[in-house]
N, C-alpha and C. Protein backbone atom coordinates (compact mmCIF):
# COMPACT_ATOMS: atom_id res chain seq x y z
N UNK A 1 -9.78 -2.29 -10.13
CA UNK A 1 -9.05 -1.36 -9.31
C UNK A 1 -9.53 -1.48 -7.87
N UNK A 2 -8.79 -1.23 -6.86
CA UNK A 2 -8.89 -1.58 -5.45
C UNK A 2 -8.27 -0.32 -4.86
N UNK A 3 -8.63 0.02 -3.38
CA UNK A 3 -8.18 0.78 -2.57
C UNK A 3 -7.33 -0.28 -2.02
N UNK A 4 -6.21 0.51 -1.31
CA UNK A 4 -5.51 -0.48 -0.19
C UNK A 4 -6.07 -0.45 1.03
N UNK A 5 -6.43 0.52 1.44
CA UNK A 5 -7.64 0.45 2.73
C UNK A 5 -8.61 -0.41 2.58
N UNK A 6 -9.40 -0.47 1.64
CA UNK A 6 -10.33 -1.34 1.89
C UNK A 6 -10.00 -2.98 1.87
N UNK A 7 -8.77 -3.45 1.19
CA UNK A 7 -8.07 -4.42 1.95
C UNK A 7 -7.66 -5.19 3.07
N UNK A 8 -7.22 -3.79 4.19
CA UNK A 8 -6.84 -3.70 5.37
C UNK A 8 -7.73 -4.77 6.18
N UNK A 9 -6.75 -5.95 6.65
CA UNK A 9 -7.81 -6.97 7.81
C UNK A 9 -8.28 -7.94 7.03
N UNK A 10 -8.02 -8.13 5.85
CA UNK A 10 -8.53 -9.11 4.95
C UNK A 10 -7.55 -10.05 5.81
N UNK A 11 -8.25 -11.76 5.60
CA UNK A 11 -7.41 -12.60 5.99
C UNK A 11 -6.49 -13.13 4.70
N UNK A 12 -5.53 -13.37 5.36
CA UNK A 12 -4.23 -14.23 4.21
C UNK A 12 -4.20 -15.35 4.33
N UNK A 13 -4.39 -16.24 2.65
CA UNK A 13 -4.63 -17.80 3.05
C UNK A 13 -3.46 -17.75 1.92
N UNK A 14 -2.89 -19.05 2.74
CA UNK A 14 -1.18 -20.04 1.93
C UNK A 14 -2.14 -20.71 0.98
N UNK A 15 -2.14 -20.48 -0.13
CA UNK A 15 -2.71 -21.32 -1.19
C UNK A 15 -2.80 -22.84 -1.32
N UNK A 16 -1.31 -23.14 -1.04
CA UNK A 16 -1.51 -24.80 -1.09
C UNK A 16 -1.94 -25.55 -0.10
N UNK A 17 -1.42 -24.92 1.37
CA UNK A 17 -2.00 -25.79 2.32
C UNK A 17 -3.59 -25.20 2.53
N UNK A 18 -4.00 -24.04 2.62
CA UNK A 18 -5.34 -23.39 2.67
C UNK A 18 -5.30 -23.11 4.30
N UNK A 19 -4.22 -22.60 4.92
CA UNK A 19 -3.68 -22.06 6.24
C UNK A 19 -3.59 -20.91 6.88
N UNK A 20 -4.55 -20.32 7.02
CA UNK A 20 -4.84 -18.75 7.69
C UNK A 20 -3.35 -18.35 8.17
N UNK A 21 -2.44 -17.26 7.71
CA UNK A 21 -1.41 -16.41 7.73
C UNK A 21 -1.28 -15.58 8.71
N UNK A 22 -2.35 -14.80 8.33
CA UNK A 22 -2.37 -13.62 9.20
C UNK A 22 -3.41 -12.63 8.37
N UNK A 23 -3.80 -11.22 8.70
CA UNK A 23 -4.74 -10.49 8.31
C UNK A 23 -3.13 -9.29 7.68
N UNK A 24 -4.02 -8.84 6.43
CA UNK A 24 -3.83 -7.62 5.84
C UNK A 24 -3.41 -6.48 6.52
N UNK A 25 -1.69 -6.04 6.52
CA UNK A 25 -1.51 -4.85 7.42
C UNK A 25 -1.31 -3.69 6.75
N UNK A 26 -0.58 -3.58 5.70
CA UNK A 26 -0.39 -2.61 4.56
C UNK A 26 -0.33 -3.22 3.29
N UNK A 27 0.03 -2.25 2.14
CA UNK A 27 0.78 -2.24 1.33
C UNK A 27 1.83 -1.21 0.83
N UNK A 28 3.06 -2.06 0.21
CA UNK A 28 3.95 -0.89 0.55
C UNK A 28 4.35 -0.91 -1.45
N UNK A 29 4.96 0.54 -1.90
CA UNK A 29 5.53 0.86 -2.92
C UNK A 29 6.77 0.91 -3.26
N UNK A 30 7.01 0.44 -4.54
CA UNK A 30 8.22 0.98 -5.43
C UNK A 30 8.80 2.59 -4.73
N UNK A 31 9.92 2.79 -5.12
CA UNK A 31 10.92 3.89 -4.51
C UNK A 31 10.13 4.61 -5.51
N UNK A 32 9.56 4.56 -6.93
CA UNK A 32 9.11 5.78 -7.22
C UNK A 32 7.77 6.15 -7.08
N UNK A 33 6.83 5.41 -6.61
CA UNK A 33 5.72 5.46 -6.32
C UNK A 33 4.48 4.97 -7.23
N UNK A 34 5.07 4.24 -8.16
CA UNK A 34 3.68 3.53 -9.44
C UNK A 34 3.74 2.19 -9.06
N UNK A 35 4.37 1.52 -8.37
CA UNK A 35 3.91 0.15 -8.11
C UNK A 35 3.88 -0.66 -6.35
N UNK A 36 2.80 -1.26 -6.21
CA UNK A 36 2.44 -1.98 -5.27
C UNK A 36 3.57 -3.06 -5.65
N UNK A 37 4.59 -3.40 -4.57
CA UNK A 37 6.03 -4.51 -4.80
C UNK A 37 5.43 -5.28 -3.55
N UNK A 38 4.66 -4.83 -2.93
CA UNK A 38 5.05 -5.79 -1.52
C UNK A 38 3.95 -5.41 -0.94
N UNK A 39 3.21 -6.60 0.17
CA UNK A 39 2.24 -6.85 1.14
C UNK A 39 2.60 -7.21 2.60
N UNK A 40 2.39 -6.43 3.69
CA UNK A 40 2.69 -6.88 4.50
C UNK A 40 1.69 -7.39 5.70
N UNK A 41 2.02 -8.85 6.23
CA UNK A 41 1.00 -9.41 6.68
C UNK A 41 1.01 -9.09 8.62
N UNK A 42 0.21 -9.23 9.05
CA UNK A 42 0.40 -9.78 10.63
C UNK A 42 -0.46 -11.06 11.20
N UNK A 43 1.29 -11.75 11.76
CA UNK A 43 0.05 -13.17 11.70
C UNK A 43 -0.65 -13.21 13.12
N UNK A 44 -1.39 -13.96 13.36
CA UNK A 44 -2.04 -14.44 14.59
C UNK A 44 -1.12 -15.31 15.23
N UNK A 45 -2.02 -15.18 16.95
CA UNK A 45 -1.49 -16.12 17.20
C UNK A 45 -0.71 -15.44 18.81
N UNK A 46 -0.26 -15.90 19.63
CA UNK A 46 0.47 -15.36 21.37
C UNK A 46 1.88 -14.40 20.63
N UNK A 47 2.40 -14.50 19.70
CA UNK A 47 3.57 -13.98 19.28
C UNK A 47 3.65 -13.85 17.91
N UNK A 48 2.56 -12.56 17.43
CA UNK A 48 2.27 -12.61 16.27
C UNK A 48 3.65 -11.96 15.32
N UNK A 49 3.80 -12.28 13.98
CA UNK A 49 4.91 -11.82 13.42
C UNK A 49 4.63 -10.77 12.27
N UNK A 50 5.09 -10.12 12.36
CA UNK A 50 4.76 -9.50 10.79
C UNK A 50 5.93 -10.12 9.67
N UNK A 51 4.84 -10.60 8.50
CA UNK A 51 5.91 -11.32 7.14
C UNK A 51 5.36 -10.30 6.00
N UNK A 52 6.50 -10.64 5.27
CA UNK A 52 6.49 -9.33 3.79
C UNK A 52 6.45 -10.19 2.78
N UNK A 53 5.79 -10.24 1.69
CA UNK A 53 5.05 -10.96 0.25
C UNK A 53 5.24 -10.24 -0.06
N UNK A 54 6.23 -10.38 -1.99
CA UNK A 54 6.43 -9.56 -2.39
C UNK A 54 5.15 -9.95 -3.81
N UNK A 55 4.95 -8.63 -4.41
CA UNK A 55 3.61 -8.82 -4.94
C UNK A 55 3.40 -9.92 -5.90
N UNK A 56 4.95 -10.38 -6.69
CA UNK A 56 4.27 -11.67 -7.50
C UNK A 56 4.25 -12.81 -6.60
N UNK A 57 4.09 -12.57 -5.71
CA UNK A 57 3.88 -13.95 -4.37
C UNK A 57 2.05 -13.91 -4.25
N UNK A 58 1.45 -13.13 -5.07
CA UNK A 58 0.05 -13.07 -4.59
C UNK A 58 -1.02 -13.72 -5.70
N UNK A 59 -1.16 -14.62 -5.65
CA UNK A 59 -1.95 -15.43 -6.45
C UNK A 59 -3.57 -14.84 -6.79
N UNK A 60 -3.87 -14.16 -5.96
CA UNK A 60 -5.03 -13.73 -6.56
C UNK A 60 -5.51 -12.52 -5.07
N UNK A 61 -6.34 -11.65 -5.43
CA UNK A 61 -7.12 -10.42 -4.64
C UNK A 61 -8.38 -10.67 -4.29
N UNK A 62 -9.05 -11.12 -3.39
CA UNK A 62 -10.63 -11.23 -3.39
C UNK A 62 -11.20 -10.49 -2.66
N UNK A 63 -12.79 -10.27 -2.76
CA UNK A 63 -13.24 -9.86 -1.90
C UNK A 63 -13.44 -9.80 -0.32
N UNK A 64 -13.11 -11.24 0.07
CA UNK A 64 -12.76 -11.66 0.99
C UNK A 64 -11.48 -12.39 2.10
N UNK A 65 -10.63 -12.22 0.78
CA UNK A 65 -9.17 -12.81 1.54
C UNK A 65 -7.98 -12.51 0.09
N UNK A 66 -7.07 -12.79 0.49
CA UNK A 66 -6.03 -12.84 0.19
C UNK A 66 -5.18 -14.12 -0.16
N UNK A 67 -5.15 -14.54 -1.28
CA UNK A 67 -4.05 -15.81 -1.38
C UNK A 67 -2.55 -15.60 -2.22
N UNK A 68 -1.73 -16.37 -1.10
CA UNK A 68 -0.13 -16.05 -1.29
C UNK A 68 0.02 -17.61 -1.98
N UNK A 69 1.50 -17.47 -2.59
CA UNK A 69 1.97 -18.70 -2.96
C UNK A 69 3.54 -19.18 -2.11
N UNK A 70 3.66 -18.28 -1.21
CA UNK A 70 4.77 -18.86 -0.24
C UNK A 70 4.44 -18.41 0.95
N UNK A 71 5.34 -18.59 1.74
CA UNK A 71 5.64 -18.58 3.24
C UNK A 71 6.00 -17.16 3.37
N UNK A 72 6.37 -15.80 2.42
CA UNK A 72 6.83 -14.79 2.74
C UNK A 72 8.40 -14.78 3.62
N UNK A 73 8.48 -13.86 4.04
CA UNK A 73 9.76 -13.74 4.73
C UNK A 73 9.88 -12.62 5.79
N UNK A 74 10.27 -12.72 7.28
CA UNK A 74 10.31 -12.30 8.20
C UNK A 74 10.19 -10.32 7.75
N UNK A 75 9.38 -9.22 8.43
CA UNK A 75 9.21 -8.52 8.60
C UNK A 75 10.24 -7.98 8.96
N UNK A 76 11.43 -7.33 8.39
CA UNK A 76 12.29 -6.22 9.28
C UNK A 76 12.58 -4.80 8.40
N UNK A 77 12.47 -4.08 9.55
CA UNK A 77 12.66 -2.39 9.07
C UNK A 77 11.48 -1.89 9.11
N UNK A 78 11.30 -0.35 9.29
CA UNK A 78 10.03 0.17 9.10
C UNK A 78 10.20 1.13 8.22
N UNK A 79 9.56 1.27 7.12
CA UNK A 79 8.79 0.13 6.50
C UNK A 79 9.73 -1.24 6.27
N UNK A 80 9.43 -2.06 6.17
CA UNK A 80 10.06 -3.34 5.91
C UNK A 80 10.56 -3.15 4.66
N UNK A 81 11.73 -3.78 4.36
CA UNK A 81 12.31 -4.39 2.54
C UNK A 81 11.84 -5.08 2.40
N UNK A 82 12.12 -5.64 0.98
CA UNK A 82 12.44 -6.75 0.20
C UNK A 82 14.14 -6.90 0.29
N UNK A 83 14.40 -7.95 -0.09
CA UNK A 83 15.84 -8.05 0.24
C UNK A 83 16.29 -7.55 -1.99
N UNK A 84 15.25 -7.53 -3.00
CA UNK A 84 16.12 -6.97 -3.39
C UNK A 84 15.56 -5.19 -4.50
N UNK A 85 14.39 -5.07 -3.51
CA UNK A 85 14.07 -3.34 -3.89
C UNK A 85 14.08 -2.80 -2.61
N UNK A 86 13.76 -1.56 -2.61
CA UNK A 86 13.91 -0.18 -1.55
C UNK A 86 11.92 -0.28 -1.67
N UNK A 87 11.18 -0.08 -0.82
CA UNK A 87 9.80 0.16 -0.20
C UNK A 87 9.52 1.25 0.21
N UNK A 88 8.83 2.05 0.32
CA UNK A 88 8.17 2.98 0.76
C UNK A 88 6.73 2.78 1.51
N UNK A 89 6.46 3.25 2.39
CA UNK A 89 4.66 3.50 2.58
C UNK A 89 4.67 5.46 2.22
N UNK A 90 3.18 5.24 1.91
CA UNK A 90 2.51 6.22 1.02
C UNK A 90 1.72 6.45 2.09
N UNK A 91 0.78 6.14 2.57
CA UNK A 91 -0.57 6.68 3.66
C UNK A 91 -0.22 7.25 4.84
N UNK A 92 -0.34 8.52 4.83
CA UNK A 92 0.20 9.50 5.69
C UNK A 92 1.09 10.19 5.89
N UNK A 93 1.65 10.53 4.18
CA UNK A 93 2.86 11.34 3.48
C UNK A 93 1.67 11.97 3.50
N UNK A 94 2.74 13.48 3.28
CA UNK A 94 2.04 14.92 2.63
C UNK A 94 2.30 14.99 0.88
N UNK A 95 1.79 15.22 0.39
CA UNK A 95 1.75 15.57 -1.03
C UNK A 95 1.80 16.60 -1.56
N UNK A 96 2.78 16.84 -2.54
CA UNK A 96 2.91 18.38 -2.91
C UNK A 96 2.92 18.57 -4.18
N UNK A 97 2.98 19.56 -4.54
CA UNK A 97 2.70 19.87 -6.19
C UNK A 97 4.87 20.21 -6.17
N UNK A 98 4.93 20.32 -7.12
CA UNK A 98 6.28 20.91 -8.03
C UNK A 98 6.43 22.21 -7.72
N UNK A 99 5.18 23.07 -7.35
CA UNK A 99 5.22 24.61 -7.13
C UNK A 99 5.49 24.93 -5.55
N UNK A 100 4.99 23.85 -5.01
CA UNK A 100 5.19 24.24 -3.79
C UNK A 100 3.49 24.39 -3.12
N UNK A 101 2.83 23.72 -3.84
CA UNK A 101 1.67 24.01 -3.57
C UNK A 101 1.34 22.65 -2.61
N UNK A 102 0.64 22.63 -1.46
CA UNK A 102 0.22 21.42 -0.66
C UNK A 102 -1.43 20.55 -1.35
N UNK A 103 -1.25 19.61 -1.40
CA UNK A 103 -2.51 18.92 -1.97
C UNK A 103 -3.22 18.78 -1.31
N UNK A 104 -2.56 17.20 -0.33
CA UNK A 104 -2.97 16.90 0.84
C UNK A 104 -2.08 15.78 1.39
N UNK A 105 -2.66 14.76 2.56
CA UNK A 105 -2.05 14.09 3.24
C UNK A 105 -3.08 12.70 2.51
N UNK A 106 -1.99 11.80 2.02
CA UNK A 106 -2.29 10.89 1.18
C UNK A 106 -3.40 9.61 2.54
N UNK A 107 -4.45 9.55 1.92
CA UNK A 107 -5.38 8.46 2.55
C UNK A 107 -5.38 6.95 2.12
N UNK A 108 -5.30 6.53 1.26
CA UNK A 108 -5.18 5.63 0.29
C UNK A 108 -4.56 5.83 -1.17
N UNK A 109 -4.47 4.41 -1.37
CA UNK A 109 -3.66 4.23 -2.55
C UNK A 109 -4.72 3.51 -3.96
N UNK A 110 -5.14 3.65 -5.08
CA UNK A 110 -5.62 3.35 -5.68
C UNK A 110 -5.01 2.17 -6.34
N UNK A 111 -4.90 1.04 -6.90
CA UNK A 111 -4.20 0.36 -7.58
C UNK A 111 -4.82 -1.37 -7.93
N UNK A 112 -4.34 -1.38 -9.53
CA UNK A 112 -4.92 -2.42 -10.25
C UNK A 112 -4.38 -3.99 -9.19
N UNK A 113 -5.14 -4.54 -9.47
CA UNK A 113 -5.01 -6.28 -8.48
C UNK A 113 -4.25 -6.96 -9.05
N UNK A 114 -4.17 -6.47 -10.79
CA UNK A 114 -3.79 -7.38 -11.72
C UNK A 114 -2.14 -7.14 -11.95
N UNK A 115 -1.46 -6.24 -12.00
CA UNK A 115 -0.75 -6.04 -12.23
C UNK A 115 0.19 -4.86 -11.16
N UNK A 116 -0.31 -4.54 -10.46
CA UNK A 116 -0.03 -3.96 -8.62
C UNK A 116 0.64 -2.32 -9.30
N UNK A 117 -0.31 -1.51 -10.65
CA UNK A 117 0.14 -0.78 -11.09
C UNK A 117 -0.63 0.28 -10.20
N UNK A 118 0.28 1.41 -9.18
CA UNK A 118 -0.75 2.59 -8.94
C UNK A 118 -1.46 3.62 -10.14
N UNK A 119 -2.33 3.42 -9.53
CA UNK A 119 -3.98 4.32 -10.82
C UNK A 119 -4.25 5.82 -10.01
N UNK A 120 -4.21 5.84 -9.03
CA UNK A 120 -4.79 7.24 -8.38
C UNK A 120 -4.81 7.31 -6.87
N UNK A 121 -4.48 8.19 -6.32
CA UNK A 121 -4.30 8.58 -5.12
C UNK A 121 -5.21 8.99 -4.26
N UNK A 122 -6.14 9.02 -3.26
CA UNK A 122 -6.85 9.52 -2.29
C UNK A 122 -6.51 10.62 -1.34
N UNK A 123 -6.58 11.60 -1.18
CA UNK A 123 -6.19 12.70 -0.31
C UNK A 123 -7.20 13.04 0.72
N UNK A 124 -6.37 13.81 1.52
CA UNK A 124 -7.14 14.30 2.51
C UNK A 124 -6.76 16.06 2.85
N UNK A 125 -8.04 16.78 2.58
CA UNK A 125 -7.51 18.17 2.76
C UNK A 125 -7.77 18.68 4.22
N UNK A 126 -8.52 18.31 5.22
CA UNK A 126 -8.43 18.72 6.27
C UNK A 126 -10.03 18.22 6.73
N UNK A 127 -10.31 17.98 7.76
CA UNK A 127 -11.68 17.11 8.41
C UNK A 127 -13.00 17.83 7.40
N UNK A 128 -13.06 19.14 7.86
CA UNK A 128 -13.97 20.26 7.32
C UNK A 128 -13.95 20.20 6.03
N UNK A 129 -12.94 20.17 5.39
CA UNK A 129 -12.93 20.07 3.80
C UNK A 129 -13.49 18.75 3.48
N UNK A 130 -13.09 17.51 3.77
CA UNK A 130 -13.15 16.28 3.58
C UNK A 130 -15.34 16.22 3.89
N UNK A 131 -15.30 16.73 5.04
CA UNK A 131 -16.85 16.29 5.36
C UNK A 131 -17.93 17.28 4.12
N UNK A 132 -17.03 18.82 3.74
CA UNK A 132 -18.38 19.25 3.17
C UNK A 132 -17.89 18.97 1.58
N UNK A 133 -16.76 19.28 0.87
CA UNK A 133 -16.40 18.75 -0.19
C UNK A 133 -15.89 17.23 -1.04
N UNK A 134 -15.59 16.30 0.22
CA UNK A 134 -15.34 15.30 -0.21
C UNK A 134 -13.83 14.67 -0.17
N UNK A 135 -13.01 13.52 -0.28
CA UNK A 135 -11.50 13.67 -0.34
C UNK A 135 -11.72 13.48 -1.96
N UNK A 136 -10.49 14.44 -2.34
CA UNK A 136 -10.07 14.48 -3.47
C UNK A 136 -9.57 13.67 -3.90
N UNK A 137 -9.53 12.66 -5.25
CA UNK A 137 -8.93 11.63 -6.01
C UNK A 137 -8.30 11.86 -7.40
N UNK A 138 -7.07 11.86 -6.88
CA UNK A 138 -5.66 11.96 -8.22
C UNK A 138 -5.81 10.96 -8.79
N UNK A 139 -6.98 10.60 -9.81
CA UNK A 139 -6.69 9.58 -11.03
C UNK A 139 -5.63 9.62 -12.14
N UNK A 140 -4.57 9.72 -11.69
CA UNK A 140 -3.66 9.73 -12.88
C UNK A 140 -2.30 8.99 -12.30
N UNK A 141 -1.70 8.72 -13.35
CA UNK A 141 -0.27 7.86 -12.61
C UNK A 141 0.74 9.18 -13.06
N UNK A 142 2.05 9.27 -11.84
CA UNK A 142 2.11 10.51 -11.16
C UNK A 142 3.97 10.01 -10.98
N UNK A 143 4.80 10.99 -11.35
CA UNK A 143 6.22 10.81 -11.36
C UNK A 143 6.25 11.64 -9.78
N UNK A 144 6.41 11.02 -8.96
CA UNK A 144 6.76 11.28 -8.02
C UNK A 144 8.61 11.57 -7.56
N UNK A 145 9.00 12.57 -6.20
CA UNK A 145 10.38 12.52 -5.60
C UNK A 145 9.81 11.70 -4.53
N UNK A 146 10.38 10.92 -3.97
CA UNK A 146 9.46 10.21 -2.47
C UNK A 146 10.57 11.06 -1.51
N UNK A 147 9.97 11.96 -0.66
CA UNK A 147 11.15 12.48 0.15
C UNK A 147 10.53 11.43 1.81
N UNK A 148 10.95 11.94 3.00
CA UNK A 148 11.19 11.40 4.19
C UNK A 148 9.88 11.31 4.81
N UNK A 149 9.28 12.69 4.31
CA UNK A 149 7.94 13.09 5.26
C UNK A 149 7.29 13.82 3.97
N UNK A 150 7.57 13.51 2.68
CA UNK A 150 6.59 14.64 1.83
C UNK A 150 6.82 13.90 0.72
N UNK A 151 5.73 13.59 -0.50
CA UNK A 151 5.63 12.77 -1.73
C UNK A 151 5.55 14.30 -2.55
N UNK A 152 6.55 14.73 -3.66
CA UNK A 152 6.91 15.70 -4.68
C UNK A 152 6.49 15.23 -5.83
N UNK A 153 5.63 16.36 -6.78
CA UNK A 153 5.13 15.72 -7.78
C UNK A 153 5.99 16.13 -8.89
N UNK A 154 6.89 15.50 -9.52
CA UNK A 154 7.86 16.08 -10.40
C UNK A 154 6.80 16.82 -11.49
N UNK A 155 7.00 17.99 -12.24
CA UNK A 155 6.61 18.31 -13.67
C UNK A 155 6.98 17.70 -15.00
């Protein structure tokens, strides 16, 4: 299991040629929120590009880099598509319960390398909370509504 933050800035190597890409910019989710579909890179370079890998494009997770098995495909939209699912980003949605209750503002994303299944969520309840209690971690996989500006936790 991996954070997606701690990802962040990893370099991206093209597997076959062994050709520095670009560094680790996100990762983005399924419309319902249990799967990592897509990686998005930024490459180096005077006119850097952002390209989108969709997750079975990722040959392996390391500690130190990232290896793809294609060329990806040009970055457009924010968040970017895939040309054939809907994407979401998660880090820096609000999170809510079904009741109406506020959790927090999502920090990271928990999720397996192996199979790009989300495992648990990272929150953030407010600086003060975070420094004397800790951020809270939703280990559980979670039926989400993905709204515009707020992640709904269905019952």
């Amino acid at each position: 299991m991996r954070f997606s933050r701690e990802l962040s800035g990893l370099p991206v190597i093209h597997y076959s040629s062994g050709r520095e890409i670009g560094k680790v910019r996100e990762w983005l989710l399924d419309e319902y929120g249990a799967t990592v579909v897509a990686l998005v890179v930024e490459g180096s370079g005077w006119l850097p590009q952002r390209r989108i890998y969709p997750y079975e494009d990722i040959v392996s997770i390391g500690n130190d880099m990232v290896l793809v098995n294609s060329e990806g495909m040009l970055a457009v939209g924010d968040p970017p598509q895939l040309e054939t699912q809907a994407t979401f980003r998660a880090i820096g949605k609000r999170m809510v319960s079904g009741t109406g209750n506020e959790l927090g503002i999502v920090e990271d994303v928990l999720f397996d390398e192996q199979s790009g299944q989300v495992t648990g969520w990272r929150l953030s309840t407010g600086l003060i909370d975070d420094l004397l209690q800790g951020r809270p971690l939703l280990e559980e996989s979670l039926q989400l509504h993905i709204g515009e500006d707020v992640l709904i936790i269905r019952d």
